[in-house]
Protein backbone atom coordinates (compact mmCIF):
# COMPACT_ATOMS: atom_id res chain seq x y z
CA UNK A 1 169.00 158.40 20.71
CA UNK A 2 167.96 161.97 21.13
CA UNK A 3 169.14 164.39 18.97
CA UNK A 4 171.06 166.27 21.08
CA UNK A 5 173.10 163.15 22.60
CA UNK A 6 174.18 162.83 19.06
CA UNK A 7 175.87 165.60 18.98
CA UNK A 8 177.30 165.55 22.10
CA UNK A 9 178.75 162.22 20.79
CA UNK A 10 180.07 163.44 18.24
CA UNK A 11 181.91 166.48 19.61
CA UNK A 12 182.96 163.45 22.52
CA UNK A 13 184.40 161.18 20.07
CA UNK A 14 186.75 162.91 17.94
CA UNK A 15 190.57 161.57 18.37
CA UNK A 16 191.18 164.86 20.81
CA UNK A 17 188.05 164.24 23.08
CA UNK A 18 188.77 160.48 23.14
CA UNK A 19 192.19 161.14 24.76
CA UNK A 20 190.42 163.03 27.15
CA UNK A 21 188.60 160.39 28.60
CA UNK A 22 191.04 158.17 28.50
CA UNK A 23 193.46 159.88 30.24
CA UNK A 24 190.55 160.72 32.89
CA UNK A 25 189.76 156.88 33.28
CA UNK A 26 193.20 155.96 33.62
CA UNK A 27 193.82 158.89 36.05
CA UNK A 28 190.31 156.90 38.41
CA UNK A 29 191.39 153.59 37.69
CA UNK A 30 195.44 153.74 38.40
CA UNK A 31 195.27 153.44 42.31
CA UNK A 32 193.84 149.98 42.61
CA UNK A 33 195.24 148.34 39.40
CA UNK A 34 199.03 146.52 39.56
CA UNK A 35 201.64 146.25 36.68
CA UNK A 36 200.49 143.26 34.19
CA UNK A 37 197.11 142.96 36.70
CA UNK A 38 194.61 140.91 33.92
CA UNK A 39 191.21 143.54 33.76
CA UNK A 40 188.34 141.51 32.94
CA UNK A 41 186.41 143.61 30.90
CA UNK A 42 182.65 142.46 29.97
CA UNK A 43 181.86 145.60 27.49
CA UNK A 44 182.42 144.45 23.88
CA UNK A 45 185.60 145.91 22.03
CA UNK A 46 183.99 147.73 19.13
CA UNK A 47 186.57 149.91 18.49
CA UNK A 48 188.21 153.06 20.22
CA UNK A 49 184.18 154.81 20.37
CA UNK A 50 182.62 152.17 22.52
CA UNK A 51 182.64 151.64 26.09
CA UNK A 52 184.95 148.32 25.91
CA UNK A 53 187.66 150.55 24.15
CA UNK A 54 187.74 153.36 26.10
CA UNK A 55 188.39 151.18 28.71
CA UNK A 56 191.16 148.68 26.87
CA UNK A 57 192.79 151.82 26.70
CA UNK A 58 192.81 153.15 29.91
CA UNK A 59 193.95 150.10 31.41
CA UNK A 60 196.80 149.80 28.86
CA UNK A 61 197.67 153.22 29.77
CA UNK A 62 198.02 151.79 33.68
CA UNK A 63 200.65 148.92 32.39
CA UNK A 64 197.92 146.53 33.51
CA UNK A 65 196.65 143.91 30.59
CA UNK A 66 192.87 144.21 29.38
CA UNK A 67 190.68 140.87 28.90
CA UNK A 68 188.02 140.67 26.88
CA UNK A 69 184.96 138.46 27.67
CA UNK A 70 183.70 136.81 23.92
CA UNK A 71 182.52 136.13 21.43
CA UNK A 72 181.08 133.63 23.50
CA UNK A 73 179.06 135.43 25.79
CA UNK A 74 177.71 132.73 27.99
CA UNK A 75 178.17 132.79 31.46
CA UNK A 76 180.01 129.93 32.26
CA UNK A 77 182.44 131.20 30.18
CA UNK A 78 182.60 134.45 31.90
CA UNK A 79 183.18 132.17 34.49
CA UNK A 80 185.65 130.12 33.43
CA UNK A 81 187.46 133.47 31.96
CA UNK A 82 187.46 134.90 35.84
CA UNK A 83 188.88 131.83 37.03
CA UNK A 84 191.34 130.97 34.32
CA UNK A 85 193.16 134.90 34.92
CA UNK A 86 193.17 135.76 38.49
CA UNK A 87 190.68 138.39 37.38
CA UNK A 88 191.26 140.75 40.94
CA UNK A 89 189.27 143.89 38.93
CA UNK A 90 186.04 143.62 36.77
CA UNK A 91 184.72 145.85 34.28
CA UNK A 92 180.80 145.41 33.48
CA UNK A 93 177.70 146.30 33.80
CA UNK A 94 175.88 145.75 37.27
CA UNK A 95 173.60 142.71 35.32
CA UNK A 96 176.85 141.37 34.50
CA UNK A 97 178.34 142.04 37.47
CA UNK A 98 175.74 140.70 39.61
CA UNK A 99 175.57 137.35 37.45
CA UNK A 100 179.14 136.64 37.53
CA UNK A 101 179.02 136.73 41.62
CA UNK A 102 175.49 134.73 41.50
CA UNK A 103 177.13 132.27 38.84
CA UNK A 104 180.14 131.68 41.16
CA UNK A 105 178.83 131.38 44.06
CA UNK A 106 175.76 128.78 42.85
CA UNK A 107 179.01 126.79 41.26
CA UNK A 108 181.19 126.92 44.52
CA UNK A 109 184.49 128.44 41.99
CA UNK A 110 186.32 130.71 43.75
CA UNK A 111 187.16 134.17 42.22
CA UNK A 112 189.31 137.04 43.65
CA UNK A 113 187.77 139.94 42.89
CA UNK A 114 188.98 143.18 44.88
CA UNK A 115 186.84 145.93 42.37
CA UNK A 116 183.83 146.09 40.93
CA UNK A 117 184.18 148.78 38.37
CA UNK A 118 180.39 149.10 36.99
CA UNK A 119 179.95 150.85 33.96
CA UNK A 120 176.50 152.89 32.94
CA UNK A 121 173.94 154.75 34.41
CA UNK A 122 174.44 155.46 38.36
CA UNK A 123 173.73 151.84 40.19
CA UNK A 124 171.26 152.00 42.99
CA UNK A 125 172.43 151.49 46.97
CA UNK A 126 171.58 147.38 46.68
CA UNK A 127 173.81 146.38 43.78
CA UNK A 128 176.70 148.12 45.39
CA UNK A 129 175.43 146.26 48.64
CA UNK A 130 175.64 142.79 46.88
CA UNK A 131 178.95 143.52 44.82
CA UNK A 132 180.79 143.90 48.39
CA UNK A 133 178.95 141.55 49.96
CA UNK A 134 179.06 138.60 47.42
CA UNK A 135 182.88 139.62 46.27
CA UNK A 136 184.15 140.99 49.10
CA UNK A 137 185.23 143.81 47.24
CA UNK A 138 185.01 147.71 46.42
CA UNK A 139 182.39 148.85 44.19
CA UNK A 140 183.14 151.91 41.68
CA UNK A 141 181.09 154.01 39.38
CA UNK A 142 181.60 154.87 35.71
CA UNK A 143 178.73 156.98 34.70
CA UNK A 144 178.58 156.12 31.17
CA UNK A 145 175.99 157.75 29.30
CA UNK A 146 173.72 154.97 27.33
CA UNK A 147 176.85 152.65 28.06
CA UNK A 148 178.65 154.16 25.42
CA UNK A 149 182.17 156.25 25.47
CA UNK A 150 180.91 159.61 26.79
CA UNK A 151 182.41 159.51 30.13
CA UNK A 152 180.18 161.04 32.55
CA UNK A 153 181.26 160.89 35.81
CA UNK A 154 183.60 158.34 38.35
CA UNK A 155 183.16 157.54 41.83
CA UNK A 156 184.30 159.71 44.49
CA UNK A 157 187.21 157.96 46.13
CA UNK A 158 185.55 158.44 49.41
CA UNK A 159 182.64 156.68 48.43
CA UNK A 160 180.36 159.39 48.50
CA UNK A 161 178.38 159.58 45.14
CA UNK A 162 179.59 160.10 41.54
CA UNK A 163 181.82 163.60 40.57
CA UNK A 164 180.74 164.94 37.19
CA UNK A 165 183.32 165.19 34.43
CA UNK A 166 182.82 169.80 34.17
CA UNK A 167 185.25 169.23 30.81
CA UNK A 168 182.28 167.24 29.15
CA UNK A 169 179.30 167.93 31.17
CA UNK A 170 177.76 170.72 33.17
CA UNK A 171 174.76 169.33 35.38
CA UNK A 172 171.84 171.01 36.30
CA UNK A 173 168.44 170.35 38.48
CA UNK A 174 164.68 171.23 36.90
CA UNK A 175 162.38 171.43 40.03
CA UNK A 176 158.76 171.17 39.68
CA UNK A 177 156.21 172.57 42.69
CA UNK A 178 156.55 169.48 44.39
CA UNK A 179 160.31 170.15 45.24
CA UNK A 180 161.04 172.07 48.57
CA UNK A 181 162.60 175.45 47.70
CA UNK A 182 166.31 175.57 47.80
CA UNK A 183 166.29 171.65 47.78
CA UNK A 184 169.16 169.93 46.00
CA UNK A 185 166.94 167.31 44.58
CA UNK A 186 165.23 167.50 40.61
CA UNK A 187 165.35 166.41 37.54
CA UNK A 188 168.54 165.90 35.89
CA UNK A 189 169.80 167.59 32.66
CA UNK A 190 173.29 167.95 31.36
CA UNK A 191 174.55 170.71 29.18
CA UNK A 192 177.47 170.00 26.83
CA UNK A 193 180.24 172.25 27.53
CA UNK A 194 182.01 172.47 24.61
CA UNK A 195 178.46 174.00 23.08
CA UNK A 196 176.42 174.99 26.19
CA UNK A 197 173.17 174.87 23.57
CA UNK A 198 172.79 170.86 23.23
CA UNK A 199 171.40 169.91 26.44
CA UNK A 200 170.86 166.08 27.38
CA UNK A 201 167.88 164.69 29.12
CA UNK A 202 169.10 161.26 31.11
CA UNK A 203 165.55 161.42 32.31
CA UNK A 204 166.94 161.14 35.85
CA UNK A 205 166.31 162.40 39.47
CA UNK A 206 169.27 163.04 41.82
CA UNK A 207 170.68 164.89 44.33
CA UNK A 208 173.71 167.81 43.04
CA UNK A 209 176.14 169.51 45.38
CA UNK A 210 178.28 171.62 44.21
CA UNK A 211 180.39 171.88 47.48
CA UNK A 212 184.25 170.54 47.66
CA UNK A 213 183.64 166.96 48.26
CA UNK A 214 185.70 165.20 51.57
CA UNK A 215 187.34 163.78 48.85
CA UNK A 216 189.47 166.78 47.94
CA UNK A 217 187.61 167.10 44.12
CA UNK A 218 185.84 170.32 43.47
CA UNK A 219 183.58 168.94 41.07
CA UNK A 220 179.51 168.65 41.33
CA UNK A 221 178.71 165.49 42.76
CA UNK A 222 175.45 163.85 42.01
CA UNK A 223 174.01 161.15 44.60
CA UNK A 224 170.42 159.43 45.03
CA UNK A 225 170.31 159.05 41.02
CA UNK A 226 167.43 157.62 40.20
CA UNK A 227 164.98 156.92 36.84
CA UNK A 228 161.70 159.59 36.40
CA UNK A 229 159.90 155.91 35.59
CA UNK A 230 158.39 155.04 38.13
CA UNK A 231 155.55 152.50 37.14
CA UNK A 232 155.62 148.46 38.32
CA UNK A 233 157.02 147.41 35.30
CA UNK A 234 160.38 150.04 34.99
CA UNK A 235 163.53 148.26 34.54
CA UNK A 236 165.28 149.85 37.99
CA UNK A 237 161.91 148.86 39.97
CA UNK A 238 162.28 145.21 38.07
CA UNK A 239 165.98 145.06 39.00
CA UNK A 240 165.25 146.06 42.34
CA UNK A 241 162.67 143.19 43.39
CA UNK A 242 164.19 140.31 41.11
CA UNK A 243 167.70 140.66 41.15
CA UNK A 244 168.02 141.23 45.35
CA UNK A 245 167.60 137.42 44.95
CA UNK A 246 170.53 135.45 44.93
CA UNK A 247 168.23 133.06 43.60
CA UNK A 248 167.20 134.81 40.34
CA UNK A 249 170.26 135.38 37.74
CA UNK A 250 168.60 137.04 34.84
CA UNK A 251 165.53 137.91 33.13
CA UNK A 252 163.83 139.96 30.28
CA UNK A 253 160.34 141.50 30.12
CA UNK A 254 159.31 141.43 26.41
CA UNK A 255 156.02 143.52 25.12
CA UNK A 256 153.47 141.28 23.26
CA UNK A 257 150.06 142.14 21.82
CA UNK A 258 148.48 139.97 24.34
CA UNK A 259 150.63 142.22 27.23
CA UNK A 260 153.62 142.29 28.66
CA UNK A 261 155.86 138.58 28.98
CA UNK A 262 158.20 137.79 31.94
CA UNK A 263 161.01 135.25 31.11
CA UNK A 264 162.86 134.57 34.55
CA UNK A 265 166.05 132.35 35.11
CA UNK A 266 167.10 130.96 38.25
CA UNK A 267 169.44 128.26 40.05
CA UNK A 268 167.69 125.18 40.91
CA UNK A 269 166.30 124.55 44.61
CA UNK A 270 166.12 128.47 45.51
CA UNK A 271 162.82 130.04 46.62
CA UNK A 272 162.28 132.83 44.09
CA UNK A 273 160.76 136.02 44.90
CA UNK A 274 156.93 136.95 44.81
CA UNK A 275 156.65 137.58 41.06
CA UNK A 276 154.93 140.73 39.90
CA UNK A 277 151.48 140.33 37.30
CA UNK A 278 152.26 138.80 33.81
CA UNK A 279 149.99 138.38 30.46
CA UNK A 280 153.00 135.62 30.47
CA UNK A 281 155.11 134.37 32.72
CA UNK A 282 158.29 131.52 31.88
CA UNK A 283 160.40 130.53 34.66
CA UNK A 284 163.26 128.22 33.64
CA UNK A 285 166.78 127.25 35.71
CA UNK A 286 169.86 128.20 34.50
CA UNK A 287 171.04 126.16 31.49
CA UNK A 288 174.87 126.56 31.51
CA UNK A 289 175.44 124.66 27.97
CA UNK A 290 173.22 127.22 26.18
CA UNK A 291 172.30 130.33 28.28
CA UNK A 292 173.74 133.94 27.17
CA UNK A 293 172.90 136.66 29.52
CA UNK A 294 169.79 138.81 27.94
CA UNK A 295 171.86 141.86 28.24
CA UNK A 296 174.60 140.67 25.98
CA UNK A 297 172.75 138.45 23.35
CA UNK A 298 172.42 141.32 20.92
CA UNK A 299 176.65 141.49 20.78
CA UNK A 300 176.68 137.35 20.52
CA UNK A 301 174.50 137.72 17.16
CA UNK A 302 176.69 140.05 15.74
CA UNK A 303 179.44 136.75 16.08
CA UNK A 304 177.20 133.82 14.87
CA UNK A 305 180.13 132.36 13.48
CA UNK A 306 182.23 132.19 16.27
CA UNK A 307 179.53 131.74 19.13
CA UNK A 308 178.38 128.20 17.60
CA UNK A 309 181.75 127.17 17.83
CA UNK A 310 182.33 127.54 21.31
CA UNK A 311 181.54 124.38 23.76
C-alpha cells in the first residue's frame, strides 16, 4: 500500500466520507434491486471500512436484504447459498463471479441471476462477455480501489465504461512519446480531491473523456482500463488465457526459488487450454468437499474455527 493511498483512505473512511459512498452505491444500485430482494454478497463483512460493508449498507439502504457468503468459503457452498435464496443480484469479484457461473453450470443447478455487480479494478471486455453469456444477465462495474471501501467509480447505465466518483477522485492521463498528441489514452493517476497533493498511482492505462456521457452524467468516464504489466506471467494476461475456459475454474501462480509454480483446477473431462511455461506445473479437478477458491482462502484462515466445521 503506497503511501499516498493511505491517506486517501483515511480521509475516505471517516464516518462523513463513508456516508458518502454509501449513499452513492445505493443511488447505482437502487434501479435493479426489489424490496426484500436477497443480495448475495461474496466480499467479507469486516466492518463498515471494507468492501463487504460498504455494500451491506447500501443494499440495506435500498430495503433489499444483504447475504453474506462464509465463513465457509468453498464453492459449493457459494453454490448452495445462490440456490438456497433466489440470489437474482451478485456482489463479487469477477474470479468469484466467474466461478460461481462455471460451478453451476458444470453441476447442472440452476441460478437466477439478473446482475453481476463486480467489485475491483475495471474488468476487461471477456469477463463481462462470459457474465452475460453464462448468466444471462447484466454486468456492472464498481471500481473499487485495491477492493477496499474507496469507491472509485460505477458503471455508466448505458453501458459505456466506468464514470469517476469527482467528490473522491479527480483522474488524470501521463502520456509518454509513444502516445499520439491530443490522444485520450495514458497512464492513469488519480488525485484526491479533498487534498489535491496525494496523488494515487493504480498503475493503469485507459482511455478518459471528459465529455457528457449518452448517459446523461457529466462525469469523466474512463474505458479500455488496462494494467502497465504487460509480461506473460501478469495476472490480467493469466486471467485472460486461463479463465476464457469454461473448463478451468481457478488457479494461483506462486514464486519459488526454483521459478515460478502454476497450480490449475479444472472440471473433469474438459480440454484445458495450451498452458503457458512453468518451473512447476499441478493440474488437479475440482474437489468440491475441500476446495476454497485461491482468492478467498486468506479470509477462510482468519475463521479456522468455524471453516472446519462446515460439511
Amino acid at each position: 500500500m503506497s503511501d499516498a493511498y493511505r491517506k486517501i483512505l483515511e480521509l475516505e473512511t471517516t464516518p462523513e466520507a463513508l456516508e458518502s459512498t454509501v449513499q452513492y452505491l445505493s443511488e447505482h444500485i437502487k434501479p435493479f434491486l426489489q424490496i426484500l430482494e436477497p443480495v448475495l454478497i461474496c466480499f467479507p463483512d469486516e466492518g463498515p471500512c471494507s468492501l463487504g460493508g460498504v455494500f451491506k449498507e447500501a443494499v440495506l439502504r435500498c430495503k433489499a436484504k444483504p447475504v453474506f457468503w462464509g465463513p465457509d468459503y468453498r464453492g459449493k457452498e457459494l453454490l448452495r447459498i445462490a440456490f438456497d435464496t433466489h440470489a437474482n443480484t451478485i456482489v463479487g469479484s469477477p474470479l468469484v463471479a466467474l466461478g460461481l457461473m462455471k460451478l453451476a453450470r458444470a453441476t447442472a443447478t440452476p441460478l437466477y441471476v439478473y446482475d453481476v455487480i463486480v467489485g475491483g479494478d475495471p474488468f476487461a471486455p471477456w469477463v463481462v462477455d462470459g457474465l452475460k453469456k453464462g448468466f444471462d444477465c447484466k454486468a456492472w462495474g464498481c471500481y473499487a480501489v485495491q477492493s477496499g471501501p474507496v469507491i472509485a467509480g460505477f458503471s455508466c447505465a448505458q453501458e459505456a465504461g466506468i464514470h469517476i466518483r469527482e467528490d473522491v477522485f479527480k483522474p488524470h492521463l501521463y502520456q509518454d512519446r509513444n502516445e499520439a498528441l491530443g490522444s485520450n489514452r495514458g497512464r492513469l493517476y488519480f488525485s484526491s480531491a479533498k487534498n489535491p497533493e496525494l496523488v494515487y498511482d493504480p498503475e493503469q492505462m485507459a482511455l478518459i473523456y471528459y465529455q457528457p456521457c449518452c448517459c446523461g452524467c457529466d462525469e469523466p468516464r474512463v474505458i479500455e482500463v488496462k494494467s502497465v504489466r504487460n509480461d506473460d506471467l501478469s495476472r490480467e494476461l493469466l486471467d485472460g488465457k486461463l479463465l476464457t475456459w469454461s473448463s478451468v475454474l481457478d488457479y494461483r501462480v506462486e514464486y519459488t526459488e526454483f521459478g515460478a509454480a502454476l497450480e490449475l483446477v479444472v472440471f473433469p473431462g474438459e480440454p484445458i487450454p495450451k498452458l503457458p511455461s512453468f518451473a512447476k506445473l499441478n493440474v488437479r479437478t475440482w474437489n468440491p468437499r475441500e476446495d476454497i477458491p485461491f482468492s478467498m482462502q486468506k479470509y477462510a484462515e482468519k475463521f479456522p474455527e468455524k471453516a472446519v466445521e462446515c460439511h
